[in-house]
N, C-alpha and C. Protein backbone atom coordinates (compact mmCIF):
# COMPACT_ATOMS: atom_id res chain seq x y z
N UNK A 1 -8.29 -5.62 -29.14
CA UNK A 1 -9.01 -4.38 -29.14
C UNK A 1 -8.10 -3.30 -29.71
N UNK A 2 -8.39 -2.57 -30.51
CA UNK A 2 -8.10 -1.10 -31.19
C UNK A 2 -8.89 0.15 -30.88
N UNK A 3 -8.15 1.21 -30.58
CA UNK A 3 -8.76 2.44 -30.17
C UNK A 3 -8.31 3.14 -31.78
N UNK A 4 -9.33 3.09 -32.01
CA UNK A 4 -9.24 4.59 -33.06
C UNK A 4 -9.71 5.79 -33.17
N UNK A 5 -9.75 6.98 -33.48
CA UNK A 5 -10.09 7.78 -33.29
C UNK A 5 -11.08 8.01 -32.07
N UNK A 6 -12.22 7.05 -32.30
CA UNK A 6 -13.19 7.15 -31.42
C UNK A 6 -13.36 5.75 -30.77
N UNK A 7 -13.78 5.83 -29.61
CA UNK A 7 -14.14 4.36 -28.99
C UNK A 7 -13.14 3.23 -29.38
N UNK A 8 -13.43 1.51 -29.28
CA UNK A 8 -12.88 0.94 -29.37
C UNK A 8 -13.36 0.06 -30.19
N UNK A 9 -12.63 -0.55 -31.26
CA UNK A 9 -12.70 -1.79 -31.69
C UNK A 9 -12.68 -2.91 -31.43
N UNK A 10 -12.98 -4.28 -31.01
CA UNK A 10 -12.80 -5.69 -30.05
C UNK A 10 -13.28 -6.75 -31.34
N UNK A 11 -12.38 -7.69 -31.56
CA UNK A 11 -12.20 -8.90 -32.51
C UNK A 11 -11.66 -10.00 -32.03
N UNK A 12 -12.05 -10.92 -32.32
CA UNK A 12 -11.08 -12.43 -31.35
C UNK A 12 -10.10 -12.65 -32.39
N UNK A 13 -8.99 -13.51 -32.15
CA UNK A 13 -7.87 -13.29 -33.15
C UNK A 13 -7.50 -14.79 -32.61
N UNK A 14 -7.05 -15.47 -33.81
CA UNK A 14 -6.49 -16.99 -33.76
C UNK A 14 -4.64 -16.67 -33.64
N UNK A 15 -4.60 -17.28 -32.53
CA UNK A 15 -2.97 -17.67 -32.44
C UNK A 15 -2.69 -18.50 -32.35
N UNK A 16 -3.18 -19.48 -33.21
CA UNK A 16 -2.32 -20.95 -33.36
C UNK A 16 -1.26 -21.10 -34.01
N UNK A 17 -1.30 -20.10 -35.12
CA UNK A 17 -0.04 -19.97 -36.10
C UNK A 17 0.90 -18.75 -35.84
N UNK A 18 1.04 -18.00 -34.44
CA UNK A 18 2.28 -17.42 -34.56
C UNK A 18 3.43 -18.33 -34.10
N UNK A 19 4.54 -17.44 -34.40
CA UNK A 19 5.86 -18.02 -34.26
C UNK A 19 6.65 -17.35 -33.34
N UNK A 20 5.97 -16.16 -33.19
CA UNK A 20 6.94 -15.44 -32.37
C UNK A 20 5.85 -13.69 -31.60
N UNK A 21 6.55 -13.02 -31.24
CA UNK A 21 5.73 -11.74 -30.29
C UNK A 21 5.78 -11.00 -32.44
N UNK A 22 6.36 -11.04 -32.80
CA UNK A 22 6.38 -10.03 -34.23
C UNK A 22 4.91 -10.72 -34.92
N UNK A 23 4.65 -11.64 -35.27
CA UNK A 23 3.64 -12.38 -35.74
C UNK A 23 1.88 -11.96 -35.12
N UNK A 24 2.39 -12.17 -33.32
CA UNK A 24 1.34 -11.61 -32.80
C UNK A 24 0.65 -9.89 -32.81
N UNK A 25 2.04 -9.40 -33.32
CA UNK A 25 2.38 -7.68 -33.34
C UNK A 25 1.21 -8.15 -34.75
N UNK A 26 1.38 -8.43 -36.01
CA UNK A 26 0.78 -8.57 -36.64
C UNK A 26 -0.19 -8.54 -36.79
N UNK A 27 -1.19 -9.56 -35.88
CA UNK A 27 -2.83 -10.28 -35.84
C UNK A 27 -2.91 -8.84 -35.42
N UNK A 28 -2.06 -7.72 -34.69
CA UNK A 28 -3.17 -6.83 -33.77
C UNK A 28 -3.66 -5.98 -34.67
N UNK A 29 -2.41 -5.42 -35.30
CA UNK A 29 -2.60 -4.40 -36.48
C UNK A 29 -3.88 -4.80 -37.31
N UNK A 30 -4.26 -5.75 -37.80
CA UNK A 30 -5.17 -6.06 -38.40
C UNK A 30 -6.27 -5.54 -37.99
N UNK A 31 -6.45 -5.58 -36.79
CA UNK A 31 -7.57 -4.96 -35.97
C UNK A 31 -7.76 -3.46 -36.70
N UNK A 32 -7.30 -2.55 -36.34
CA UNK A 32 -7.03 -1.48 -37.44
C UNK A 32 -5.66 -0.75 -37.51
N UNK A 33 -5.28 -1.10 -38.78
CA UNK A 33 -3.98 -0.41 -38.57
C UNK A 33 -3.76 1.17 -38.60
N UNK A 34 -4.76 1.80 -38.38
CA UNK A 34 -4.70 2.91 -38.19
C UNK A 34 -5.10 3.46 -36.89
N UNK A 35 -4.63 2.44 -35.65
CA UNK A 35 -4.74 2.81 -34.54
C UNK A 35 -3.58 3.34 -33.85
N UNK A 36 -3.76 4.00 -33.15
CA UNK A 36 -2.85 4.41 -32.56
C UNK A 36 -1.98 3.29 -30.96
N UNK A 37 -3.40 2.90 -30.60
CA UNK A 37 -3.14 1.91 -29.37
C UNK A 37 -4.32 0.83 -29.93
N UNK A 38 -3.16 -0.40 -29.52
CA UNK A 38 -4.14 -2.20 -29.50
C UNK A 38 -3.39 -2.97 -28.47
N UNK A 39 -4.94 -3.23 -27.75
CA UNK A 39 -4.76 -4.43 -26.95
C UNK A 39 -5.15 -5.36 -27.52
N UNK A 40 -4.30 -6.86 -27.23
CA UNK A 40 -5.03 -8.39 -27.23
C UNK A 40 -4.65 -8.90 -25.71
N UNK A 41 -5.61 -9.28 -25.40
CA UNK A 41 -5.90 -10.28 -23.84
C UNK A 41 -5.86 -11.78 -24.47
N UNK A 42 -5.32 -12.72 -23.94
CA UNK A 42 -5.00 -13.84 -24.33
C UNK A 42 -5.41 -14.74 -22.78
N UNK A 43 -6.38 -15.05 -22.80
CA UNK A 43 -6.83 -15.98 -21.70
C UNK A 43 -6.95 -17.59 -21.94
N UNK A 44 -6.15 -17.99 -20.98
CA UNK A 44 -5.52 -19.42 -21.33
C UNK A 44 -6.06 -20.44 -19.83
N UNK A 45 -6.95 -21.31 -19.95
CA UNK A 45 -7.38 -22.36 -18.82
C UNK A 45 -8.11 -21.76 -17.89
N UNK A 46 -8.63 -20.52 -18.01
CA UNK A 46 -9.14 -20.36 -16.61
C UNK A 46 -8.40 -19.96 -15.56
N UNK A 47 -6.88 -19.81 -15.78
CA UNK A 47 -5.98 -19.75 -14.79
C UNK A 47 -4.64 -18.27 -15.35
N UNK A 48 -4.43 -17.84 -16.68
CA UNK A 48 -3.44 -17.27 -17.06
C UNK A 48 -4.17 -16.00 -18.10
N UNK A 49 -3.16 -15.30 -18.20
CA UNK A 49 -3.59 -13.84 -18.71
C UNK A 49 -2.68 -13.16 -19.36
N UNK A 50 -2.57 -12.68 -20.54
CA UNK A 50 -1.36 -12.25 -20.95
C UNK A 50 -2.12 -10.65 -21.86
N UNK A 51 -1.30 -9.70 -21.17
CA UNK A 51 -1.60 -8.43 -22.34
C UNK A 51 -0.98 -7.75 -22.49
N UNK A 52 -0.93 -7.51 -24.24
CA UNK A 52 -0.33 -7.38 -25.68
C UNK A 52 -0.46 -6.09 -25.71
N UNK A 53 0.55 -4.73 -26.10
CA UNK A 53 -0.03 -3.33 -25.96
C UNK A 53 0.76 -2.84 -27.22
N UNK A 54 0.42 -2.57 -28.03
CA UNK A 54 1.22 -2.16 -29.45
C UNK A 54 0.77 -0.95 -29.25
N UNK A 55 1.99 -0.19 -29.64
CA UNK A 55 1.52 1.87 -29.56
C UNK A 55 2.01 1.92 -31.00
N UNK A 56 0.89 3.03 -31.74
CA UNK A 56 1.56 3.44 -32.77
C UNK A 56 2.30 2.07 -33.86
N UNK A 57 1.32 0.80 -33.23
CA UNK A 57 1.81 -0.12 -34.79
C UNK A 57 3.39 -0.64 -34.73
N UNK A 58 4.43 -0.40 -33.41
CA UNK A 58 5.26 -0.78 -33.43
C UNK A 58 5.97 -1.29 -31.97
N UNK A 59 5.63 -0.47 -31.30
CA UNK A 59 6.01 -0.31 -30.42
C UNK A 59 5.30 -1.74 -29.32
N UNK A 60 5.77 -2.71 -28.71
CA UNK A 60 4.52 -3.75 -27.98
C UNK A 60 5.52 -3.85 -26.83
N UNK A 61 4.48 -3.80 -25.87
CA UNK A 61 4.98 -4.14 -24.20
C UNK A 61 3.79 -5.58 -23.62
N UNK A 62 4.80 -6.07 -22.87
CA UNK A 62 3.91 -7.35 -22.78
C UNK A 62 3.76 -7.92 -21.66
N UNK A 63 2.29 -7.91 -20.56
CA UNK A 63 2.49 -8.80 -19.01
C UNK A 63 1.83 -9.76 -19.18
N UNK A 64 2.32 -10.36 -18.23
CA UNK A 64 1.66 -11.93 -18.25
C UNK A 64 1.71 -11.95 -16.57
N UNK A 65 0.32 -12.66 -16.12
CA UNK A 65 -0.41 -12.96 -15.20
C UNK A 65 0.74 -13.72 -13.99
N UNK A 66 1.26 -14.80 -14.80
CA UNK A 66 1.77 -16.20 -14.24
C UNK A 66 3.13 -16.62 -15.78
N UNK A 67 4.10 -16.62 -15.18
CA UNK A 67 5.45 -17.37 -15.97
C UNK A 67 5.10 -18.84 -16.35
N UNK A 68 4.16 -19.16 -15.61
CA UNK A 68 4.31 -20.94 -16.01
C UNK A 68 3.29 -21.31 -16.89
N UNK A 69 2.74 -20.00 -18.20
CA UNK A 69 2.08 -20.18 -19.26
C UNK A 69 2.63 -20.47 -20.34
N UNK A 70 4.11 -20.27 -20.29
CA UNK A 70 4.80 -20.56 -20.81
C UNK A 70 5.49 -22.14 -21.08
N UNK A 71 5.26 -22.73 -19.83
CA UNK A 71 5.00 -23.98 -20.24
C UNK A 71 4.09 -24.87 -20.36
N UNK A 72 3.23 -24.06 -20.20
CA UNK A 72 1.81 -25.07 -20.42
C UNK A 72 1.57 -24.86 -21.81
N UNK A 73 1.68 -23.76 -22.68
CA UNK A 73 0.88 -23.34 -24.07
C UNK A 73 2.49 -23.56 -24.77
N UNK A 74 2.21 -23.68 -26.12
CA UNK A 74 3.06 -23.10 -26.98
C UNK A 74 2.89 -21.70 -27.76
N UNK A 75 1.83 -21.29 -27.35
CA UNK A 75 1.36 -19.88 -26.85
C UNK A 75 1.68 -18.92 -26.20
N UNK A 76 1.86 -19.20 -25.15
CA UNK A 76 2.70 -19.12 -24.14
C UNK A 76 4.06 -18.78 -24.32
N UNK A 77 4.75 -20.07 -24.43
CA UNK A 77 5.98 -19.44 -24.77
C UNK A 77 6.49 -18.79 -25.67
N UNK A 78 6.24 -18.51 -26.37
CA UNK A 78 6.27 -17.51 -27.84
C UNK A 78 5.94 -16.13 -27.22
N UNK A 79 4.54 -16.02 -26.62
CA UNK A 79 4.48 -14.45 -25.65
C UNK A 79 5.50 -14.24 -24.96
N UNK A 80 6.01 -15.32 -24.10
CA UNK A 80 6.76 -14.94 -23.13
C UNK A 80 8.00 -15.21 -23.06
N UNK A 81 8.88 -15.68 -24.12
CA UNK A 81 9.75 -16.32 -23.87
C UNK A 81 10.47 -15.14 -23.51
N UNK A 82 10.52 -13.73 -23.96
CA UNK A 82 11.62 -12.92 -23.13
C UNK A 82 11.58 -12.33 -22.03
N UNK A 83 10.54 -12.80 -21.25
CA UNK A 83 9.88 -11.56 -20.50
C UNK A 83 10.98 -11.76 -19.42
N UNK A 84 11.05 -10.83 -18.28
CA UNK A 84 11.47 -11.21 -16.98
C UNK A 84 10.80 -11.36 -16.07
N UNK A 85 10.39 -11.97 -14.37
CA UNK A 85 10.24 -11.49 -13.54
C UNK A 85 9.89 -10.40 -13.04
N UNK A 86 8.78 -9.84 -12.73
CA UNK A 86 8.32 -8.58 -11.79
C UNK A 86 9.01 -8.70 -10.84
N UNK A 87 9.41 -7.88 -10.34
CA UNK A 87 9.92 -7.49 -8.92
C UNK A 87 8.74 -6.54 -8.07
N UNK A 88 8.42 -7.69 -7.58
CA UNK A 88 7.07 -6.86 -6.54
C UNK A 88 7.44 -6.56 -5.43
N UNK A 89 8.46 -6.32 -5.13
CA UNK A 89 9.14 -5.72 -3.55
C UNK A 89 9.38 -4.49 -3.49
N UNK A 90 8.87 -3.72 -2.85
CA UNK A 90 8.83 -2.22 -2.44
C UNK A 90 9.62 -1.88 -1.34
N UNK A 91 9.77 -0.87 -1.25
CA UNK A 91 10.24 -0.28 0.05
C UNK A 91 9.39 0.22 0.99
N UNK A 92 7.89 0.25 0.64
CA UNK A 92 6.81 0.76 1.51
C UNK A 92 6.22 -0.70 1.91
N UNK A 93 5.31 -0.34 2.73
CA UNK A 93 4.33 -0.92 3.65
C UNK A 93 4.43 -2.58 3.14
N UNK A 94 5.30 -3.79 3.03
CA UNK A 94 4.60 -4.96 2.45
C UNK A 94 3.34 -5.51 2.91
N UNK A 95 2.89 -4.78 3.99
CA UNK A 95 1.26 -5.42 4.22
C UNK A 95 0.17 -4.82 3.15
N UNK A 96 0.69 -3.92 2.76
CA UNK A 96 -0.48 -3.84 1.32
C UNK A 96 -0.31 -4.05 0.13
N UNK A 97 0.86 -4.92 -0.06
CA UNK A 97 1.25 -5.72 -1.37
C UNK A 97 0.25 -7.05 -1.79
N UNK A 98 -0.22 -7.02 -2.77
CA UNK A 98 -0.77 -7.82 -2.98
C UNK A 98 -0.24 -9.75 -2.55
N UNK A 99 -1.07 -10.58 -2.26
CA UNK A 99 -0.88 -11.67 -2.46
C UNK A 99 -0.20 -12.44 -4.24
N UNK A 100 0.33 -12.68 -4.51
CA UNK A 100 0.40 -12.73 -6.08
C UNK A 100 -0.08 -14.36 -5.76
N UNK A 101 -0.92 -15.03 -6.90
CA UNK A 101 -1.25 -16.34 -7.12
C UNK A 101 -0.53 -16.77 -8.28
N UNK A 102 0.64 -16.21 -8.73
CA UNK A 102 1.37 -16.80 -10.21
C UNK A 102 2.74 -16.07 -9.67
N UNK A 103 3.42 -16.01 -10.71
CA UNK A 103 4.86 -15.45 -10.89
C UNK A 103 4.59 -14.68 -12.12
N UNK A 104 4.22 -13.03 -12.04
CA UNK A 104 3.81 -12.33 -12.86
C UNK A 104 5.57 -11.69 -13.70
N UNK A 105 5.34 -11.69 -14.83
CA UNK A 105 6.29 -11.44 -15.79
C UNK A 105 6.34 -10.38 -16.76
N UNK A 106 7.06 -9.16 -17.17
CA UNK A 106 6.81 -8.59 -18.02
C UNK A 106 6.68 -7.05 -17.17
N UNK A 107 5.57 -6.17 -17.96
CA UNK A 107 5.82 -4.90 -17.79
C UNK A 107 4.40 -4.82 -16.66
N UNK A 108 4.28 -4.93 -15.86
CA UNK A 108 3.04 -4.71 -15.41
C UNK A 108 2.48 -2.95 -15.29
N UNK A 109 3.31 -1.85 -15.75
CA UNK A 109 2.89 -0.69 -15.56
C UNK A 109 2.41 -0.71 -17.17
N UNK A 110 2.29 -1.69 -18.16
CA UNK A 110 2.17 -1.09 -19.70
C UNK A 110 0.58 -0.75 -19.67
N UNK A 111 -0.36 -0.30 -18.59
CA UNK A 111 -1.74 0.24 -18.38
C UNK A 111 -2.19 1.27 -17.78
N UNK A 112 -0.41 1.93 -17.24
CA UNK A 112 -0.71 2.83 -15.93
C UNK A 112 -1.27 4.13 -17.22
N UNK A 113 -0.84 4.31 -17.93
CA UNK A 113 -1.46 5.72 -18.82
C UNK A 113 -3.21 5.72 -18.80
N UNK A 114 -3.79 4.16 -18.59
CA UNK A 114 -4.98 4.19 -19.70
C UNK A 114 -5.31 4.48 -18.02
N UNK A 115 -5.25 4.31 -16.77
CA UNK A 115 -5.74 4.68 -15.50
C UNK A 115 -5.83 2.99 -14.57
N UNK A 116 -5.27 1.91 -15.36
CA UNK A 116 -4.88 0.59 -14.81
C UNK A 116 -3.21 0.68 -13.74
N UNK A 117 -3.04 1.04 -12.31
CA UNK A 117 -1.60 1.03 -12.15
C UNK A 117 -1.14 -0.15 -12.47
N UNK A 118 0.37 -0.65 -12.64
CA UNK A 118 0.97 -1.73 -12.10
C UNK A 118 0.50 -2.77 -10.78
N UNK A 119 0.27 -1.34 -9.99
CA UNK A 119 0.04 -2.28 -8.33
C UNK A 119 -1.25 -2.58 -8.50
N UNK A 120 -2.65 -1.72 -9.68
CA UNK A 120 -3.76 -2.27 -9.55
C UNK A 120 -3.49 -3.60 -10.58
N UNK A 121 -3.34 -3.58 -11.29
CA UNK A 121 -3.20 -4.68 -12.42
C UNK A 121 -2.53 -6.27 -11.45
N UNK A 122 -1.68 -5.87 -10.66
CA UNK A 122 -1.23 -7.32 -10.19
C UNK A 122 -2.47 -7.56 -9.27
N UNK A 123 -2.81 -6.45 -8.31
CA UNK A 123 -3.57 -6.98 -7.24
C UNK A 123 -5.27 -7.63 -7.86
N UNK A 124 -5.56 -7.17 -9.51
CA UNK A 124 -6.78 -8.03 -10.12
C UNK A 124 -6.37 -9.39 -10.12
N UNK A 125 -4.75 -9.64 -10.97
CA UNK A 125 -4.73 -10.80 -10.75
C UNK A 125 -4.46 -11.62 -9.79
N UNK A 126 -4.13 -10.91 -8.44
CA UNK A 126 -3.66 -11.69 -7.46
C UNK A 126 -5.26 -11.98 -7.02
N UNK A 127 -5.89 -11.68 -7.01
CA UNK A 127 -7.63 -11.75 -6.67
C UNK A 127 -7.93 -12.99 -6.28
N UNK A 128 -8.30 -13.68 -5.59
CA UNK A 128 -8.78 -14.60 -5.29
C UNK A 128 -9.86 -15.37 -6.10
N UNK A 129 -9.87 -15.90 -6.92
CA UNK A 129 -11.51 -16.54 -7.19
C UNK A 129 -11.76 -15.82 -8.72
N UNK A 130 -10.91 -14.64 -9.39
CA UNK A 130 -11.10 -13.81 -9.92
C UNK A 130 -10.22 -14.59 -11.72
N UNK A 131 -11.05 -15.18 -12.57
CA UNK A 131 -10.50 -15.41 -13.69
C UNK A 131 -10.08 -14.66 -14.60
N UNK A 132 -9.10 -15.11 -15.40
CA UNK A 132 -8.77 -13.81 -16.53
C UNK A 132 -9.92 -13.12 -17.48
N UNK A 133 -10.92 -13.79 -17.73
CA UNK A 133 -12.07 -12.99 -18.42
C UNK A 133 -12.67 -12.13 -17.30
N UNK A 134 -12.81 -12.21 -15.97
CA UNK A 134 -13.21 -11.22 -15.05
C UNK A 134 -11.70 -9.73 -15.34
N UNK A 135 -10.68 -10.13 -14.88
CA UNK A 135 -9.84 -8.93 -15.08
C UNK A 135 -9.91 -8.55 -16.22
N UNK A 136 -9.82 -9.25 -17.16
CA UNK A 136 -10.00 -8.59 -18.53
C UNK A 136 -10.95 -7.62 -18.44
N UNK A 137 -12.14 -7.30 -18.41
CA UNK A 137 -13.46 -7.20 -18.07
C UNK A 137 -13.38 -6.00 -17.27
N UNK A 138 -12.67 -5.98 -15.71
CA UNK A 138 -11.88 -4.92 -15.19
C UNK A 138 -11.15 -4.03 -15.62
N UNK A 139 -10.53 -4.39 -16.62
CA UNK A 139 -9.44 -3.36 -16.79
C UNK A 139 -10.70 -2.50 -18.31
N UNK A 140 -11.31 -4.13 -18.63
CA UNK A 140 -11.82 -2.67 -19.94
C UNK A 140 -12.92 -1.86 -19.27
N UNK A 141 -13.03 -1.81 -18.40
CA UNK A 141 -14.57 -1.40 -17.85
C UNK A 141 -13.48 0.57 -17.20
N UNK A 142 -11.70 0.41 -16.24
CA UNK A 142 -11.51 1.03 -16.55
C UNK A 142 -10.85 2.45 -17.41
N UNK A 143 -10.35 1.15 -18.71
CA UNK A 143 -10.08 2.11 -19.80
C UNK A 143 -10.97 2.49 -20.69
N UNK A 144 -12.26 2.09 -20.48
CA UNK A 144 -12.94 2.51 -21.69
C UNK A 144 -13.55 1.49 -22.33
N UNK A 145 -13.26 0.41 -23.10
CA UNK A 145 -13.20 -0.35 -23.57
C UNK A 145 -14.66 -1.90 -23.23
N UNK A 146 -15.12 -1.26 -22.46
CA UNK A 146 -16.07 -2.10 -22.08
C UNK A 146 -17.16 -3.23 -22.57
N UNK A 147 -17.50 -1.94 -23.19
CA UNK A 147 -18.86 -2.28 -24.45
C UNK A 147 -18.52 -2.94 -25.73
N UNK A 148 -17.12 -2.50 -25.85
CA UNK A 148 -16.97 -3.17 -26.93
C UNK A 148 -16.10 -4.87 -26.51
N UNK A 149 -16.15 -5.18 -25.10
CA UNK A 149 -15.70 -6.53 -25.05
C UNK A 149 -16.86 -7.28 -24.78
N UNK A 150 -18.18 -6.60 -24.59
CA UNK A 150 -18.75 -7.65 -23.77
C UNK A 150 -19.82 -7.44 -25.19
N UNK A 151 -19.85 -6.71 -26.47
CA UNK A 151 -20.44 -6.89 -27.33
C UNK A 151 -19.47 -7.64 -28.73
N UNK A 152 -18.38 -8.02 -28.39
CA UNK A 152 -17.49 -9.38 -28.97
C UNK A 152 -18.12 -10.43 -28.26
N UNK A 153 -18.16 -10.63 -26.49
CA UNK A 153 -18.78 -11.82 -26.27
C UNK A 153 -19.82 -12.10 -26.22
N UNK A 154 -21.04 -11.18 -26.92
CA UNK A 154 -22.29 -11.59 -27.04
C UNK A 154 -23.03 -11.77 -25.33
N UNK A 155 -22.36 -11.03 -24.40
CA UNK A 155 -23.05 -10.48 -23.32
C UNK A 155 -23.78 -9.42 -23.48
């Protein structure tokens, strides 16, 4: 997805042939390179989630749902091979920390601008029952982005 001027753009994009996060930086731009902000959501088995945030065409921050997409895809590891570990330990309350169902990796605040926190973004995916096309779905419903995902999937 691409935000340009107005509203959003949404395109499915083949990543069988990247090689690396620069390659994938690539497919997004295509979307329009005269965006300022692009997301790609990369939903893998029913089980993993990875999102792609390019600012300004250069700039990409990257979370992933679950670390062990990385060895399931060769997809996967190419997104993720640098990521680190979240550190989901606070100093406040751990009874309202989410459950996590993966080992989430990467930047999980790269949504807090669009009105997605970090702590909301893990606790979609910690969700019970809740697949990556549902959070996906969540998060575009609250950045904006809605209409134009569910009129890519022909919902």
């Amino acid at each position: 997805m691409a935000r340009p001027r107005q509203g959003w753009v949404a395109t499915e994009l083949d990543l069988d042939e990247i090689e690396d996060t620069d390659d994938a930086a690539d497919l997004l731009r295509e979307v329009d390179p005269d965006a300022t902000l692009a997301l790609m959501f990369v939903e893998a088995d029913d089980e993993f989630l990875v999102v792609f945030r390019l600012d300004n065409g250069d700039e990409m921050r990257i979370f992933a749902s679950d670390a062990s997409f990385a060895e399931e895809s060769r997809v996967g590891a190419v997104l993720l091979e640098e990521l680190d570990e979240i550190d989901v330990s606070s100093s406040s309350d751990d009874s309202d920390e989410p459950e996590l169902l993966g080992v989430p990796v990467g930047e999980a605040d790269l949504l807090a601008d669009l009105g997605v926190s970090a702590r909301d973004l893990l606790a979609l995916c910690a969700h019970e029952g809740m697949l990556p096309s549902d959070v996906m779905l969540a998060i575009s419903r609250k950045i904006g982005s809605a209409e134009a995902l569910t009129q890519l999937r022909g919902e």
